[in-house]
Protein backbone atom coordinates (compact mmCIF):
# COMPACT_ATOMS: atom_id res chain seq x y z
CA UNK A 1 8.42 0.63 -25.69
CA UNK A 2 6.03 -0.21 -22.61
CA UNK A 3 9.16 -0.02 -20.18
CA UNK A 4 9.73 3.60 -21.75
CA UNK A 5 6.03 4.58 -21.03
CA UNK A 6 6.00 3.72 -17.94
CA UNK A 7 9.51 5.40 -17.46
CA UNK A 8 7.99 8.73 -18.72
CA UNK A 9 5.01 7.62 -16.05
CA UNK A 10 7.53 7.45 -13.03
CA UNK A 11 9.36 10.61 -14.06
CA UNK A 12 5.85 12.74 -14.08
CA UNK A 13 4.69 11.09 -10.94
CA UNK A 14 8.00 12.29 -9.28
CA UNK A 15 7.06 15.48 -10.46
CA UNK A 16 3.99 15.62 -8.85
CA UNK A 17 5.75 14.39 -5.69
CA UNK A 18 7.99 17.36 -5.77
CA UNK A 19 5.13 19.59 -5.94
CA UNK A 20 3.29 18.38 -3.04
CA UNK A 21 6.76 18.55 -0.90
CA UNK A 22 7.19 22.18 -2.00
CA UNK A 23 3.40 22.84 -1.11
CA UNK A 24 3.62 21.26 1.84
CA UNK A 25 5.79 22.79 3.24
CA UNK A 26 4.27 26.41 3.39
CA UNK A 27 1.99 24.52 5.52
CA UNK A 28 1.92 25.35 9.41
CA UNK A 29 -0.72 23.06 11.05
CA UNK A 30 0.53 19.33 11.63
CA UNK A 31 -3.06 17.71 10.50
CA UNK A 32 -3.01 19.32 7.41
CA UNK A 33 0.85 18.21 6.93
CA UNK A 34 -0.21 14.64 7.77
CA UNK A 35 -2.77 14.72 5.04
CA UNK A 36 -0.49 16.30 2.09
CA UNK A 37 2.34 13.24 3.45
CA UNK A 38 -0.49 10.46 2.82
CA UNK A 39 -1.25 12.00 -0.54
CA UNK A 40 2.90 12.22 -1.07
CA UNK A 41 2.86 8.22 -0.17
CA UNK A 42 -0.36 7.43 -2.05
CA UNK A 43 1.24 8.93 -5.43
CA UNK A 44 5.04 7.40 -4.41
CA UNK A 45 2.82 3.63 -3.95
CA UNK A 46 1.87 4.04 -8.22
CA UNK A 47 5.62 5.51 -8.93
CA UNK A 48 7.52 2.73 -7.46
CA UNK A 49 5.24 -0.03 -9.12
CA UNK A 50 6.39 1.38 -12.68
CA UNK A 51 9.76 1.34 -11.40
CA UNK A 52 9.29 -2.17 -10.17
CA UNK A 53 8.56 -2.46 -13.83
CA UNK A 54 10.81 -0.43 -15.54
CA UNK A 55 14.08 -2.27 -13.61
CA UNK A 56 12.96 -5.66 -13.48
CA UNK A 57 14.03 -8.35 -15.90
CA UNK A 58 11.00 -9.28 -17.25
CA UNK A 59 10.59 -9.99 -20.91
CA UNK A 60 7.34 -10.00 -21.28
CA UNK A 61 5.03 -6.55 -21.12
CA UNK A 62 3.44 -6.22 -17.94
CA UNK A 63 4.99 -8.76 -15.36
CA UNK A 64 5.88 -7.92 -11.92
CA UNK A 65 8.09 -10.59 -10.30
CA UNK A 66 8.72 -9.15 -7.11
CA UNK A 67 5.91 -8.56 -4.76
CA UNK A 68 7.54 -8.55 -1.87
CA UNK A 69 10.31 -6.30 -2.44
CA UNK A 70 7.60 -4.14 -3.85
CA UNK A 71 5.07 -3.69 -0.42
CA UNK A 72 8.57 -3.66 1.38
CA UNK A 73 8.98 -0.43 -0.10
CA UNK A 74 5.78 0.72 0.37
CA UNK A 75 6.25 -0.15 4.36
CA UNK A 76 9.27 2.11 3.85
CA UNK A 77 7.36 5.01 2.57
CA UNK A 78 4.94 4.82 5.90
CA UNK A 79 8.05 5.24 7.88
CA UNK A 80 7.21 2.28 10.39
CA UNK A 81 10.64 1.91 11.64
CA UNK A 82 10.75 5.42 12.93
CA UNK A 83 7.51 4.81 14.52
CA UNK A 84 7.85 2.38 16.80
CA UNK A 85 6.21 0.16 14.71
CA UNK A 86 7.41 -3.62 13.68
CA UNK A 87 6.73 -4.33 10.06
CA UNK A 88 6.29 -8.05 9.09
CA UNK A 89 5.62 -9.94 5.94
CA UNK A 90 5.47 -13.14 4.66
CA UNK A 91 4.67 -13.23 1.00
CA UNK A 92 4.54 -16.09 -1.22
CA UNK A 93 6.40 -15.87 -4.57
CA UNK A 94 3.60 -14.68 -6.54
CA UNK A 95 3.60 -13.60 -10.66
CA UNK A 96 1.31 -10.65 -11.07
CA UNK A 97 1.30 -7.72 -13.73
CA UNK A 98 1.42 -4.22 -13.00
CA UNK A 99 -2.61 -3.99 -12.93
CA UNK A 100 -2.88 -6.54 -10.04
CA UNK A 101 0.24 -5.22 -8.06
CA UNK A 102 -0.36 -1.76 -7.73
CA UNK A 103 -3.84 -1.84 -6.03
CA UNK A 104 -2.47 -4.48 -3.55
CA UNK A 105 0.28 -2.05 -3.03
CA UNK A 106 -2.47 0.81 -2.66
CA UNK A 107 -4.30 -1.60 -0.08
CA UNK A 108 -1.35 -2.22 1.70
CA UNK A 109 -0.15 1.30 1.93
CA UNK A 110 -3.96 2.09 3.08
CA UNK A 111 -4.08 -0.42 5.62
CA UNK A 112 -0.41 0.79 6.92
CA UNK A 113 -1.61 4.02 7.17
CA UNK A 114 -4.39 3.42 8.93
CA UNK A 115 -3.06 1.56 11.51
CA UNK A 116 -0.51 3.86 12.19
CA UNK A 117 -3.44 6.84 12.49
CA UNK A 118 -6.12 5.17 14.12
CA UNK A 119 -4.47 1.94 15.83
CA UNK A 120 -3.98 2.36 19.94
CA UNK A 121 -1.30 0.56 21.55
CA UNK A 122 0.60 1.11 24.67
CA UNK A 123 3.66 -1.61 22.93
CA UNK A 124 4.94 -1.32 20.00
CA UNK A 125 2.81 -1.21 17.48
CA UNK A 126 3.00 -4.97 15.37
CA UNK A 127 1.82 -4.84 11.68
CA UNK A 128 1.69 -8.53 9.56
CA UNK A 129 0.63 -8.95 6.17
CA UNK A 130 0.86 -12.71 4.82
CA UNK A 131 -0.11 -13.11 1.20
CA UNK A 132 -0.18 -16.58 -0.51
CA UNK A 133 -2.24 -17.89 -3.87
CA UNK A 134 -4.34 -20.94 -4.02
CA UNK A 135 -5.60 -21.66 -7.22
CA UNK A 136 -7.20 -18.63 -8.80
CA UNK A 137 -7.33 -16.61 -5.86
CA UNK A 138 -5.02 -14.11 -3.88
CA UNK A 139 -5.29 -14.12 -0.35
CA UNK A 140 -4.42 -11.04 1.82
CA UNK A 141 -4.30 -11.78 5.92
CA UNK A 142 -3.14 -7.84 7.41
CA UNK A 143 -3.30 -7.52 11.00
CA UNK A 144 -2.04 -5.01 13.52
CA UNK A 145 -1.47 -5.49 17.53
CA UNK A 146 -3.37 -2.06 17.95
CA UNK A 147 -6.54 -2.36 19.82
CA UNK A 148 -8.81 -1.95 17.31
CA UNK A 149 -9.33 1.72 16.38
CA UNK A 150 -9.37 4.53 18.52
CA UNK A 151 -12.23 6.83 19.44
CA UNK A 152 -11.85 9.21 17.32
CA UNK A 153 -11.52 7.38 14.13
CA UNK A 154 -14.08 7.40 11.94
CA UNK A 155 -15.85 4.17 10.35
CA UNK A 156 -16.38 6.04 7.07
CA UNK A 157 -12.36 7.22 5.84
CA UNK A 158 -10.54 8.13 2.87
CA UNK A 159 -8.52 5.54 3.77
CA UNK A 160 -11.21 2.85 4.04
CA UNK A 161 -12.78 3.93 1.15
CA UNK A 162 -9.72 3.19 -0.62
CA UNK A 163 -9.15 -0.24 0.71
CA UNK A 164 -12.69 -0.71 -0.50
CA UNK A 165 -12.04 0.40 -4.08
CA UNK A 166 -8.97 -1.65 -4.58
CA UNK A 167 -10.39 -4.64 -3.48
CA UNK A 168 -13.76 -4.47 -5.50
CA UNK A 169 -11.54 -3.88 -8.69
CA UNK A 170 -10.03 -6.94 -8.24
CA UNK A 171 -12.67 -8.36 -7.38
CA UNK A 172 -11.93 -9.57 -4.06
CA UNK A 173 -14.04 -9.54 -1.04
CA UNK A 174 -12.80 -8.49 2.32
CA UNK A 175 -13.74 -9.13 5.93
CA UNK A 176 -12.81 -6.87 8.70
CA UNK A 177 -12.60 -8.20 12.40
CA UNK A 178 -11.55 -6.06 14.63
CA UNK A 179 -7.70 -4.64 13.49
CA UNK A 180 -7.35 -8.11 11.38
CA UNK A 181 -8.49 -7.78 7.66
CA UNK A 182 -8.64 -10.77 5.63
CA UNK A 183 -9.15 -10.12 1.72
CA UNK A 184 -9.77 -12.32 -1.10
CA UNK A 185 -8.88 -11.23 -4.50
CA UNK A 186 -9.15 -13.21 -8.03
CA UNK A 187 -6.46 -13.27 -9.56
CA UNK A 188 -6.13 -14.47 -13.77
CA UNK A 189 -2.94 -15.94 -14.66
């Protein structure tokens, strides 16, 4: 029954997506288009944690083996390989359910984003997320070879905002240094 649901949820969620491709593309200016393709990836981020769900062997309700494969994805969605952008991970094998994966997916998708926006660098631009659990707690390292933000960028973004939200309901804490974040989440077995 749950893997149904959240069928049903992916299926209206690609709906929306379609929506926002049609709609987009009526529009002419590129910033504008930029925005409508973060709001595309934001919404894509939720739909392919219930698919996660809805095609992974898990027996009990709301388990989400595979992490990795999951942000993976997510990276894909960004586009980093067409960017000249390197996209590393190195993620422990970690069991979460859907309500603890998909705002670390949101996070990471956030954090992608905004380094590919704001981020400056003449090289290739290097992005490396390491998760690993100790204990009770998640721990999130994400940094990016960009030097720090660019002029332009603003302290106070969507996307920050975001990162913000998802980490306060897990209630994590997260430090920012420069382009490295470093988040702490609990995380309830």
């Amino acid at each position: 029954m749950l893997k149904e649901l959240n069928h049903r949820v992916k299926n209206n969620l690609s709906l929306i997506i379609s929506l926002i491709k049609f709609q987009s593309q009526e529009i002419k200016e590129q910033f504008y288009k930029e925005k409508f393709k973060h709001l595309e990836n934001r919404i894509n981020t939720i739909a392919i944690a219930h698919e996660q769900f809805i095609y992974s062997d898990t027996k009990t309700a709301g388990e989400f083996y595979n992490l990795e494969e999951y942000l993976q994805k997510i990276a894909g969605l960004v586009n980093v390989s067409s960017r000249n952008v390197k996209y590393v991970q190195n993620i422990v094998a970690i069991q979460l359910n859907i309500d603890t994966a998909l705002p670390i997916g949101i996070l990471i998708n956030e954090l992608i984003s905004n380094s590919i926006e704001h981020a400056v660098s003449k090289n290739p631009l290097i992005i490396n997320v390491q998760i690993k659990k100790k204990r009770n707690l998640i721990y999130i390292t994400y940094v990016d070879s960009g030097t720090i933000f660019s002029k332009d960028s603003k302290k106070d973004t969507l996307g920050l905002f975001i990162i913000e939200s998802m980490v306060a309901q897990l209630n994590g804490k997260i430090e920012r240094e420069k382009s490295t974040f470093k988040i702490v989440l609990e995380h309830k077995n």
